[in-house]
PDB file of N, CA and C in Angstrom:
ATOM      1  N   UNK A   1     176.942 -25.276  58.492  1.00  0.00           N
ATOM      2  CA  UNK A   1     177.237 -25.889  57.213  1.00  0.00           C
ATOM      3  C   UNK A   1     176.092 -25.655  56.231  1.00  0.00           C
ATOM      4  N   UNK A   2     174.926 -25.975  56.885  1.00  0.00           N
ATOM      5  CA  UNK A   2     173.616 -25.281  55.749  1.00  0.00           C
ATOM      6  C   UNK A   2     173.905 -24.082  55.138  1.00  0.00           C
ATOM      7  N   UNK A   3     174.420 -23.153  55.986  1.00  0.00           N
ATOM      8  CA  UNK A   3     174.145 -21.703  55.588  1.00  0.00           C
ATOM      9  C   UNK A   3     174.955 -21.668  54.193  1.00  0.00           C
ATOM     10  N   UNK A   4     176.180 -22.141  54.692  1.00  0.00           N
ATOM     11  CA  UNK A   4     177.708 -22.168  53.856  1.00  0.00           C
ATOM     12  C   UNK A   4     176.836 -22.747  52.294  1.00  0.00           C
ATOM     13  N   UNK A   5     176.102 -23.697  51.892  1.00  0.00           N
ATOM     14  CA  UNK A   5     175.176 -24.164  51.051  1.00  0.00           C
ATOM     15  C   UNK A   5     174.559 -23.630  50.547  1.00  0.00           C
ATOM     16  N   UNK A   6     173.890 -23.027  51.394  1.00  0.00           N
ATOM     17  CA  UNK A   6     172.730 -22.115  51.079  1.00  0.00           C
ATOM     18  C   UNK A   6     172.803 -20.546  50.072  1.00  0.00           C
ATOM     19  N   UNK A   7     174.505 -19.721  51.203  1.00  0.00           N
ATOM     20  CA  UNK A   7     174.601 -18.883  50.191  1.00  0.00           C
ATOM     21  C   UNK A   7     175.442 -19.501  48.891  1.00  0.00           C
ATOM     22  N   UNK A   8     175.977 -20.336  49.181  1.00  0.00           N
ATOM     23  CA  UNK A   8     176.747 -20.893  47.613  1.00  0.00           C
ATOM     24  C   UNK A   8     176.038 -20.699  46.584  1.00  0.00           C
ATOM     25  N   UNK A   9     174.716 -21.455  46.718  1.00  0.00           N
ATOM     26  CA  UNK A   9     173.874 -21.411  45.609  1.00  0.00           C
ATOM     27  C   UNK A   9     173.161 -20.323  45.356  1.00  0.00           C
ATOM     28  N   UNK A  10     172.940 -19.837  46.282  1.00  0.00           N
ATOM     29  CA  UNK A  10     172.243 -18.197  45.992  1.00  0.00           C
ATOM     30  C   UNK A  10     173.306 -17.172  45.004  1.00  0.00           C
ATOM     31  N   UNK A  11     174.706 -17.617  45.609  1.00  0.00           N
ATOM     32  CA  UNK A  11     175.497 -16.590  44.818  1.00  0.00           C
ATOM     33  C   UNK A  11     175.584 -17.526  43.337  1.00  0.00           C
ATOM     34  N   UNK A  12     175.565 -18.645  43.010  1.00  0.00           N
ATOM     35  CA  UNK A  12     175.707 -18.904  41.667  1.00  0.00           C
ATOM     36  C   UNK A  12     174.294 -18.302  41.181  1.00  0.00           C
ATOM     37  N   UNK A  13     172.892 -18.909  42.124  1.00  0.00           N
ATOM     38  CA  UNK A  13     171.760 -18.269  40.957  1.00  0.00           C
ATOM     39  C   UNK A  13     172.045 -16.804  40.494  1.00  0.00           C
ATOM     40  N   UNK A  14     172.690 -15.755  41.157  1.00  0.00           N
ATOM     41  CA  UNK A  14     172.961 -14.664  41.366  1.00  0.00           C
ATOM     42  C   UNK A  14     173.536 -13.923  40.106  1.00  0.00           C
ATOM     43  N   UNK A  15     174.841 -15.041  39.832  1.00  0.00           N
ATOM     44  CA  UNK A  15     175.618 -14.784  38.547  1.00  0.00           C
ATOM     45  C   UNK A  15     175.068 -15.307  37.615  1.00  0.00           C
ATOM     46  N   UNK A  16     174.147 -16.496  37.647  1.00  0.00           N
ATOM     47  CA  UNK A  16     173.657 -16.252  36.298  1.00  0.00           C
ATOM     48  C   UNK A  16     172.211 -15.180  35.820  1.00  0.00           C
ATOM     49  N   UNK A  17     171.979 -14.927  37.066  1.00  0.00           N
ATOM     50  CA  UNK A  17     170.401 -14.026  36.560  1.00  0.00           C
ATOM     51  C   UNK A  17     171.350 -12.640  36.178  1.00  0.00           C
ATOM     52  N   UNK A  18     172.627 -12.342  36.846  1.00  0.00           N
ATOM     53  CA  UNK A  18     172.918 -11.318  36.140  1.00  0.00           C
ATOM     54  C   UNK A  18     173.449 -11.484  34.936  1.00  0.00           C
ATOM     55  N   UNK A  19     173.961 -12.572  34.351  1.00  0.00           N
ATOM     56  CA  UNK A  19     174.447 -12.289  33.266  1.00  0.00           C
ATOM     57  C   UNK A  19     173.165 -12.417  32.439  1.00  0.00           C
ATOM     58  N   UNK A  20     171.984 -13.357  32.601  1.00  0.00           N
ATOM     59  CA  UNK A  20     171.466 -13.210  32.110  1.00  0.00           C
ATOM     60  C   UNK A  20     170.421 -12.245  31.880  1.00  0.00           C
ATOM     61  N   UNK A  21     169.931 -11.589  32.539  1.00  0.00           N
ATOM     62  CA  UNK A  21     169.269 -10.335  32.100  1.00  0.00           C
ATOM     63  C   UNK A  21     170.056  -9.207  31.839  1.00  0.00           C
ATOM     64  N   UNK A  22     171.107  -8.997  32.266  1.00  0.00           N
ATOM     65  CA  UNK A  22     171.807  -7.977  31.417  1.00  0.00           C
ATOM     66  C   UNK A  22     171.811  -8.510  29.796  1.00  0.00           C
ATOM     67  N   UNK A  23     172.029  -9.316  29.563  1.00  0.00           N
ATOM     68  CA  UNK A  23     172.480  -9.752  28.149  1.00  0.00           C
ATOM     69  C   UNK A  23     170.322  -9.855  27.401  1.00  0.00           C
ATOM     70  N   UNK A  24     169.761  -9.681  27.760  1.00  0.00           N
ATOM     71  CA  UNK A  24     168.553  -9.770  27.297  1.00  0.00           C
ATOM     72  C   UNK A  24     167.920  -8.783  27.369  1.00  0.00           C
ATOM     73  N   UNK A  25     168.241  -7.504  28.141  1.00  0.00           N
ATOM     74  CA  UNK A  25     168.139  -6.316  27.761  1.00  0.00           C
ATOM     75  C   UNK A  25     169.084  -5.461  27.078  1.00  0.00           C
ATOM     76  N   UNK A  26     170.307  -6.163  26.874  1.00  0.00           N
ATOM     77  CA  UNK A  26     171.254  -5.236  26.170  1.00  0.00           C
ATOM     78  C   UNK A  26     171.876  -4.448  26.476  1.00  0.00           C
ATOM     79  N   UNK A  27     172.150  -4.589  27.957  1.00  0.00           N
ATOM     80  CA  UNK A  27     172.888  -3.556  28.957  1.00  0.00           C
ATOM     81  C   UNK A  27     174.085  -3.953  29.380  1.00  0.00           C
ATOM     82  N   UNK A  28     175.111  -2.889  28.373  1.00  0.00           N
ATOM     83  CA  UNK A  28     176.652  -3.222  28.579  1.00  0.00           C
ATOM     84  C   UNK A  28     177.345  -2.458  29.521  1.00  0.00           C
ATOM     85  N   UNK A  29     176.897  -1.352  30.423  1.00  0.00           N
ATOM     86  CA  UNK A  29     177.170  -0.773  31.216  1.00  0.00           C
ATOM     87  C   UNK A  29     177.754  -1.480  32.734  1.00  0.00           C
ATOM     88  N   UNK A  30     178.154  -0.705  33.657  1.00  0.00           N
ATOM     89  CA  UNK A  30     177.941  -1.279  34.647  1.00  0.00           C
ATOM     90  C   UNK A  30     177.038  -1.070  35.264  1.00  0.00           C
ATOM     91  N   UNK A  31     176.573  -2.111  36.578  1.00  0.00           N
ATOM     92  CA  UNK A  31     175.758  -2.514  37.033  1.00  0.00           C
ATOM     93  C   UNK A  31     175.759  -2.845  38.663  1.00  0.00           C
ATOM     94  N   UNK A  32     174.906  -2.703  39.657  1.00  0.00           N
ATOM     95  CA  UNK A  32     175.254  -3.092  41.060  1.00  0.00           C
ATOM     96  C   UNK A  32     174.638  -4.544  40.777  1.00  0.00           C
ATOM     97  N   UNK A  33     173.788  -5.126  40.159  1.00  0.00           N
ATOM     98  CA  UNK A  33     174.204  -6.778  39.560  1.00  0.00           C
ATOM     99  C   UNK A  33     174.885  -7.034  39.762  1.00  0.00           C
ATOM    100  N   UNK A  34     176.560  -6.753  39.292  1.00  0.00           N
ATOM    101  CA  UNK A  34     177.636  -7.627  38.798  1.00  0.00           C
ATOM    102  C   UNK A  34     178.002  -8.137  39.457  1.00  0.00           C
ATOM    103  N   UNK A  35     178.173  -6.854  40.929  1.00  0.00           N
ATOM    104  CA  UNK A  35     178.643  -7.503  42.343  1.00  0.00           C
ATOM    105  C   UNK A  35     178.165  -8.190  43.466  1.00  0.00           C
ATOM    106  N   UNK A  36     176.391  -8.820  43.374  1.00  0.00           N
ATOM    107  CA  UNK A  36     175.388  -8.946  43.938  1.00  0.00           C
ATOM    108  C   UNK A  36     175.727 -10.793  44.436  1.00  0.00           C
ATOM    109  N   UNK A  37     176.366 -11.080  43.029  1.00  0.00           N
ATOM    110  CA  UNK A  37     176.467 -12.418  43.218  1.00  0.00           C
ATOM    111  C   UNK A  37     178.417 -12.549  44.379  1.00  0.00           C
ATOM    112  N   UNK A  38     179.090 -12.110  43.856  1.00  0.00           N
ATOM    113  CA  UNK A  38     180.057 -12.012  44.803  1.00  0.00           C
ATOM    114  C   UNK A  38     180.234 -11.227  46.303  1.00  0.00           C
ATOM    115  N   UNK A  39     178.820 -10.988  46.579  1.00  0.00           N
ATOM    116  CA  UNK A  39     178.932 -10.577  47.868  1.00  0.00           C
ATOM    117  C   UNK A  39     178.152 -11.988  48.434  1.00  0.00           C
ATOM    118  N   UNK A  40     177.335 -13.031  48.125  1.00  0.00           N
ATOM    119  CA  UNK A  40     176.767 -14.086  48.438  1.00  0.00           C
ATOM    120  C   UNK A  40     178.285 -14.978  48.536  1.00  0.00           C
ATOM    121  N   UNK A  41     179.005 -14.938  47.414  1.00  0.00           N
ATOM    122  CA  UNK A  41     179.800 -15.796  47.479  1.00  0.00           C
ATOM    123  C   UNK A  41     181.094 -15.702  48.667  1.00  0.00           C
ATOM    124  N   UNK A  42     181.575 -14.526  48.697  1.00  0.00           N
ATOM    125  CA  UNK A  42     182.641 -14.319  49.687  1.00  0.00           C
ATOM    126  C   UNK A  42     182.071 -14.023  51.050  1.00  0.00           C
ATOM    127  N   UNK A  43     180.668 -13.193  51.360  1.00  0.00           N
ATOM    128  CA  UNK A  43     180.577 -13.061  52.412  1.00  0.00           C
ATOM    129  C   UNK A  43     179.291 -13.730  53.011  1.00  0.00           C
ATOM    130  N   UNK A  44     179.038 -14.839  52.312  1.00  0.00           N
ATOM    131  CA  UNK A  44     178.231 -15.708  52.744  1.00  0.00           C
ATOM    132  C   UNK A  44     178.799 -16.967  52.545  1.00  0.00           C
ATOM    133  N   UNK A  45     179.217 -17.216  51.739  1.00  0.00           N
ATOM    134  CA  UNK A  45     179.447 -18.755  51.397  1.00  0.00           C
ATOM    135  C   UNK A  45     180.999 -18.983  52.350  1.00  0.00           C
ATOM    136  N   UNK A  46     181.807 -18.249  51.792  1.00  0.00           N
ATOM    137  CA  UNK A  46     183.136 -18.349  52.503  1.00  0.00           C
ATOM    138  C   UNK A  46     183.233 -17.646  53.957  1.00  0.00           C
ATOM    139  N   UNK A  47     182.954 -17.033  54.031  1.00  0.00           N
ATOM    140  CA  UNK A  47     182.382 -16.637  55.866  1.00  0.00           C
ATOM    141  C   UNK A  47     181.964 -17.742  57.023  1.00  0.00           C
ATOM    142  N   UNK A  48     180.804 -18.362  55.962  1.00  0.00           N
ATOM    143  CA  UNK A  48     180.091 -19.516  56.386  1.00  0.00           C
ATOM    144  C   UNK A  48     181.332 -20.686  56.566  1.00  0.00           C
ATOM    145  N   UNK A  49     182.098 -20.987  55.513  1.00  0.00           N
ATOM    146  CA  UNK A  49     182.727 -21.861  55.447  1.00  0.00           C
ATOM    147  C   UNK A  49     183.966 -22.193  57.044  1.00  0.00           C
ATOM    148  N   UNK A  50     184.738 -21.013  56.704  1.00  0.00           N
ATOM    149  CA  UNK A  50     185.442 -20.219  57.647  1.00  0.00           C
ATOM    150  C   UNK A  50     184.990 -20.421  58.981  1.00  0.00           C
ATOM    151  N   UNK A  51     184.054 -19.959  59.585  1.00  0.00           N
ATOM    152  CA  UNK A  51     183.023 -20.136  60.643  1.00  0.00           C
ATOM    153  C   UNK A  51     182.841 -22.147  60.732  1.00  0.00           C
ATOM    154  N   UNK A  52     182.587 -23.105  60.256  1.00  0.00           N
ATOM    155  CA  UNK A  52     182.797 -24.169  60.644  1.00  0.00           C
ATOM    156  C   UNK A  52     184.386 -24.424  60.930  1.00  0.00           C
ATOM    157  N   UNK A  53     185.087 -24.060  59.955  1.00  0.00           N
ATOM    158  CA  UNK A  53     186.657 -24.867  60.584  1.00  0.00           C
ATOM    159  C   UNK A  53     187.120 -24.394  61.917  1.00  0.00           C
ATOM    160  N   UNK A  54     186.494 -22.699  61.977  1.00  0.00           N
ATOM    161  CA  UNK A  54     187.055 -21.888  63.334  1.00  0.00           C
ATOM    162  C   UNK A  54     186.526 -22.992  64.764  1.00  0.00           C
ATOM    163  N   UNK A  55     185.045 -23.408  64.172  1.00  0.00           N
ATOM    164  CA  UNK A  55     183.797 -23.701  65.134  1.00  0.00           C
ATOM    165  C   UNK A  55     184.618 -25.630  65.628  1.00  0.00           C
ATOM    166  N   UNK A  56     184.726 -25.827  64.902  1.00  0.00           N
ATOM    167  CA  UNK A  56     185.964 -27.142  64.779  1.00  0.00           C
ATOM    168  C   UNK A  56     186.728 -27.167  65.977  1.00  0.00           C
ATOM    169  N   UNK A  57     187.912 -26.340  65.785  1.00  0.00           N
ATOM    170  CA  UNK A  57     188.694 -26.324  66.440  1.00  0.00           C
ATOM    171  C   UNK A  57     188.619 -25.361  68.055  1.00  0.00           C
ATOM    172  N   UNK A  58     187.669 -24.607  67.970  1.00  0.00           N
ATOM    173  CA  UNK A  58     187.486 -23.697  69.139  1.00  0.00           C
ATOM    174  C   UNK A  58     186.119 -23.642  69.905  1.00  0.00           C
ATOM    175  N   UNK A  59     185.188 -24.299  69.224  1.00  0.00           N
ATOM    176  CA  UNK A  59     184.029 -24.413  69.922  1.00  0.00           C
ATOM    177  C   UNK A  59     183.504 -23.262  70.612  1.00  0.00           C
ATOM    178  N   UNK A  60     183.200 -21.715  69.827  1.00  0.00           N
ATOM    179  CA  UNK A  60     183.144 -20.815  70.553  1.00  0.00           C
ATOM    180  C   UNK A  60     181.574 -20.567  70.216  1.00  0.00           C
ATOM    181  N   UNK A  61     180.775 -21.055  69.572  1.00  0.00           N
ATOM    182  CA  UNK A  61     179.624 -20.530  69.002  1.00  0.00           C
ATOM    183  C   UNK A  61     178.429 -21.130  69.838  1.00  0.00           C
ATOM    184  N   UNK A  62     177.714 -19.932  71.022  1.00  0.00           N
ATOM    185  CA  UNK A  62     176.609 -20.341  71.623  1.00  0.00           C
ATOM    186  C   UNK A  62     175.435 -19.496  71.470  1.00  0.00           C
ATOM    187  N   UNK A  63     174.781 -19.317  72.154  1.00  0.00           N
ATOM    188  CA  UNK A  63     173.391 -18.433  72.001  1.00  0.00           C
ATOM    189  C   UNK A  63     173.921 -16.929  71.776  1.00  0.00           C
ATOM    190  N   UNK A  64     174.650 -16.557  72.409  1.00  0.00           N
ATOM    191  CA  UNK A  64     175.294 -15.052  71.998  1.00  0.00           C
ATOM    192  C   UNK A  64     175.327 -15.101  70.795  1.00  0.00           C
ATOM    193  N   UNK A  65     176.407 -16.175  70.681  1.00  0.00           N
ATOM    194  CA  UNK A  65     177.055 -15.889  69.045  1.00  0.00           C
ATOM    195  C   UNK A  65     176.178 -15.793  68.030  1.00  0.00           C
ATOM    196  N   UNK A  66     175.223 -16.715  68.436  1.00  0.00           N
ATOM    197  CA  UNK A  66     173.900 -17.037  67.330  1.00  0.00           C
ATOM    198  C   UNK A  66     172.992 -16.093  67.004  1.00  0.00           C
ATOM    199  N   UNK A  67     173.019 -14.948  68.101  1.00  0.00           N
ATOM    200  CA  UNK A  67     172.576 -13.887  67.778  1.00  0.00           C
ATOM    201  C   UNK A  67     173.030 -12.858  67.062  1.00  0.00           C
ATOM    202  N   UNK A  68     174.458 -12.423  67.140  1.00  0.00           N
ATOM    203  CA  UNK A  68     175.362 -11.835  65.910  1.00  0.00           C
ATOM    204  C   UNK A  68     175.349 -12.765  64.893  1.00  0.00           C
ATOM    205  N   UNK A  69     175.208 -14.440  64.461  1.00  0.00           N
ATOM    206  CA  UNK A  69     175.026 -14.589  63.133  1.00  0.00           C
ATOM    207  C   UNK A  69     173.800 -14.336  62.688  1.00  0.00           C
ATOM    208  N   UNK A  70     172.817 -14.129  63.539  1.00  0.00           N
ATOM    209  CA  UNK A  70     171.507 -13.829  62.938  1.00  0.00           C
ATOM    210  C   UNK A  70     171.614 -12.581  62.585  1.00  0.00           C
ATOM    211  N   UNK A  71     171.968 -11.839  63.125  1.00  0.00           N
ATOM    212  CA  UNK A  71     172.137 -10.261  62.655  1.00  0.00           C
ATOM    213  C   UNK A  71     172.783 -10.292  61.149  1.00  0.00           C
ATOM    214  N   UNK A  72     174.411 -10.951  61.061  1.00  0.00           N
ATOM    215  CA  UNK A  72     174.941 -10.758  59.842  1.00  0.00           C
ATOM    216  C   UNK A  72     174.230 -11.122  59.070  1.00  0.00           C
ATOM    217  N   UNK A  73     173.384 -12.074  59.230  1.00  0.00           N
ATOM    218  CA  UNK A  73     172.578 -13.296  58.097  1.00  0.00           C
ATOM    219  C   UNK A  73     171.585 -11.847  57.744  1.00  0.00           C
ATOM    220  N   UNK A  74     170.870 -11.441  58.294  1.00  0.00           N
ATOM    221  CA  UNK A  74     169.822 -10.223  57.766  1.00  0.00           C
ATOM    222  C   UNK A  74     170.316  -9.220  57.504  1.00  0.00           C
ATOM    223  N   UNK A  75     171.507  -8.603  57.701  1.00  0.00           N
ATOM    224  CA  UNK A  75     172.548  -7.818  57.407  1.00  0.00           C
ATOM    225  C   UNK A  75     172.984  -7.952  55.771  1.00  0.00           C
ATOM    226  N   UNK A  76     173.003  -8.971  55.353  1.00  0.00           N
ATOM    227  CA  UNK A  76     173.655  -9.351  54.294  1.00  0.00           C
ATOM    228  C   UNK A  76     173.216  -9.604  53.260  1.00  0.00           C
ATOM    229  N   UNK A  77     171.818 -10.277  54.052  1.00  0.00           N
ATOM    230  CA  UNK A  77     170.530 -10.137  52.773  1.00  0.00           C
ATOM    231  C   UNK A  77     169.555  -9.063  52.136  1.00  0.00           C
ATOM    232  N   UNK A  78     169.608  -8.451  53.477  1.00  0.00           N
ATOM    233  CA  UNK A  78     169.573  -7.184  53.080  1.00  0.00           C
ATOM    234  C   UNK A  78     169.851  -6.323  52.533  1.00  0.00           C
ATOM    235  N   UNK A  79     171.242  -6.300  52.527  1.00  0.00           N
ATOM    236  CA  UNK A  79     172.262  -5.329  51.245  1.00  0.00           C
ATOM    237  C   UNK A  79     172.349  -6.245  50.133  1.00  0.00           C
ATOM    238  N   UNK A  80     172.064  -7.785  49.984  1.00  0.00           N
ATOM    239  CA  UNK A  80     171.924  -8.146  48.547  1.00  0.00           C
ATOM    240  C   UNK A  80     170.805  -7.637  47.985  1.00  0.00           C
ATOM    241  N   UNK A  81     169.488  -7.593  48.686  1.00  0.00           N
ATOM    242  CA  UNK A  81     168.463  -7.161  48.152  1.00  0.00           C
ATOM    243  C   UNK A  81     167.892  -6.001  47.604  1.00  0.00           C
ATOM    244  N   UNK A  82     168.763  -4.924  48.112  1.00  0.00           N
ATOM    245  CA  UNK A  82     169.107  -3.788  48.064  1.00  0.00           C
ATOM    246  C   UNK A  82     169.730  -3.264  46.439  1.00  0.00           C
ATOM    247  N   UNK A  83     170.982  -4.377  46.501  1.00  0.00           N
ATOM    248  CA  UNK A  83     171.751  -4.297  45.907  1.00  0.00           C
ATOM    249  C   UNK A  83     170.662  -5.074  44.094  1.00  0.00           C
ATOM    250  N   UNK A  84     170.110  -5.990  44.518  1.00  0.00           N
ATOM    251  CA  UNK A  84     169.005  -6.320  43.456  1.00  0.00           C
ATOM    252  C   UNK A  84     168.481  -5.798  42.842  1.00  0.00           C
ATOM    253  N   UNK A  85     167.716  -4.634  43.851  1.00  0.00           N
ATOM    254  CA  UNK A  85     166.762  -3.722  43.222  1.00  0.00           C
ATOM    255  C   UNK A  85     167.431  -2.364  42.935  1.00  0.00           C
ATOM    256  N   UNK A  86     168.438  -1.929  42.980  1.00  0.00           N
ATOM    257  CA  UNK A  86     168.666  -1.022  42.287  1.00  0.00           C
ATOM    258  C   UNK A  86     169.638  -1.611  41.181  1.00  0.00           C
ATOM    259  N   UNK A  87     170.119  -2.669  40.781  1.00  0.00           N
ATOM    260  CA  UNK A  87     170.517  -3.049  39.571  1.00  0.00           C
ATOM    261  C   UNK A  87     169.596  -3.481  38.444  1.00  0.00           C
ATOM    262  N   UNK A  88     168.030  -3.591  38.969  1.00  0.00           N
ATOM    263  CA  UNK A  88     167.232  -4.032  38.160  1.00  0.00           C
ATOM    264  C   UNK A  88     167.131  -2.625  37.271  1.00  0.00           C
ATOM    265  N   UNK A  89     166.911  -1.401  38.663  1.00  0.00           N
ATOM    266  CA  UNK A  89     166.104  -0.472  38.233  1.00  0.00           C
ATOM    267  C   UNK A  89     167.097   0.351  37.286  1.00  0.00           C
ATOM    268  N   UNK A  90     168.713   0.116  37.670  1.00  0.00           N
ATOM    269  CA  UNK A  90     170.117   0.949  36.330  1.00  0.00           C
ATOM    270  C   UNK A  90     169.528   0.314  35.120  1.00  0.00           C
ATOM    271  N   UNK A  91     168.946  -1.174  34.976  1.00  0.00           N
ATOM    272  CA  UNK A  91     169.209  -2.095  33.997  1.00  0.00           C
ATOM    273  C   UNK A  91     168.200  -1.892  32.772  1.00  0.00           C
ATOM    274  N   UNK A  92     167.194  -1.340  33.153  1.00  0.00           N
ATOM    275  CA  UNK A  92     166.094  -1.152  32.584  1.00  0.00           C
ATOM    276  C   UNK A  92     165.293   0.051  32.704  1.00  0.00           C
ATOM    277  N   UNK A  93     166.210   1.086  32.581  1.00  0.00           N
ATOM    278  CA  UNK A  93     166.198   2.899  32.834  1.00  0.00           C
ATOM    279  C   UNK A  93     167.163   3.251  31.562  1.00  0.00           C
TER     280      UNK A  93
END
């Protein structure tokens, strides 16, 4: 349930730092920004979410499992971060 929290808010700070620095440099183009915040939101926040109701009803999540969510969890931040820095670098080129 933390996590599910955790990326929520990451993907809102997400959408607004992109709208807002696009709009303060003046960059009407597209951008790997745009989509930076909706990959927090669907595949973190709602993943996360998803993953408690499953965890609810089926009780399948033990040390194995915890090790594939640790993977996705660095998996994911990883390609946001990724995804960060080369939208900074379209944005201001």
């Amino acid at each position: 349930m933390n996590a599910f929290i955790v990326y929520g808010v990451l993907g809102l700070i997400g959408g607004v730092f992109y709208c807002e620095f696009t709009k303060l440099n003046g960059f009407t183009s597209f951008t790997t920004l745009s989509v930076f915040h909706t990959r927090y939101l669907m595949l973190g926040m709602v993943f996360f979410l998803l993953l408690v109701v499953v965890e609810k009803n089926f009780h399948f999540v033990d040390n194995k499992a915890l090790k594939y969510l640790l993977f996705y969890c660095i998996g994911l931040n990883l390609t946001v971060v990724m995804l960060v820095v080369s939208g900074v670098v379209q944005v201001l080129s």
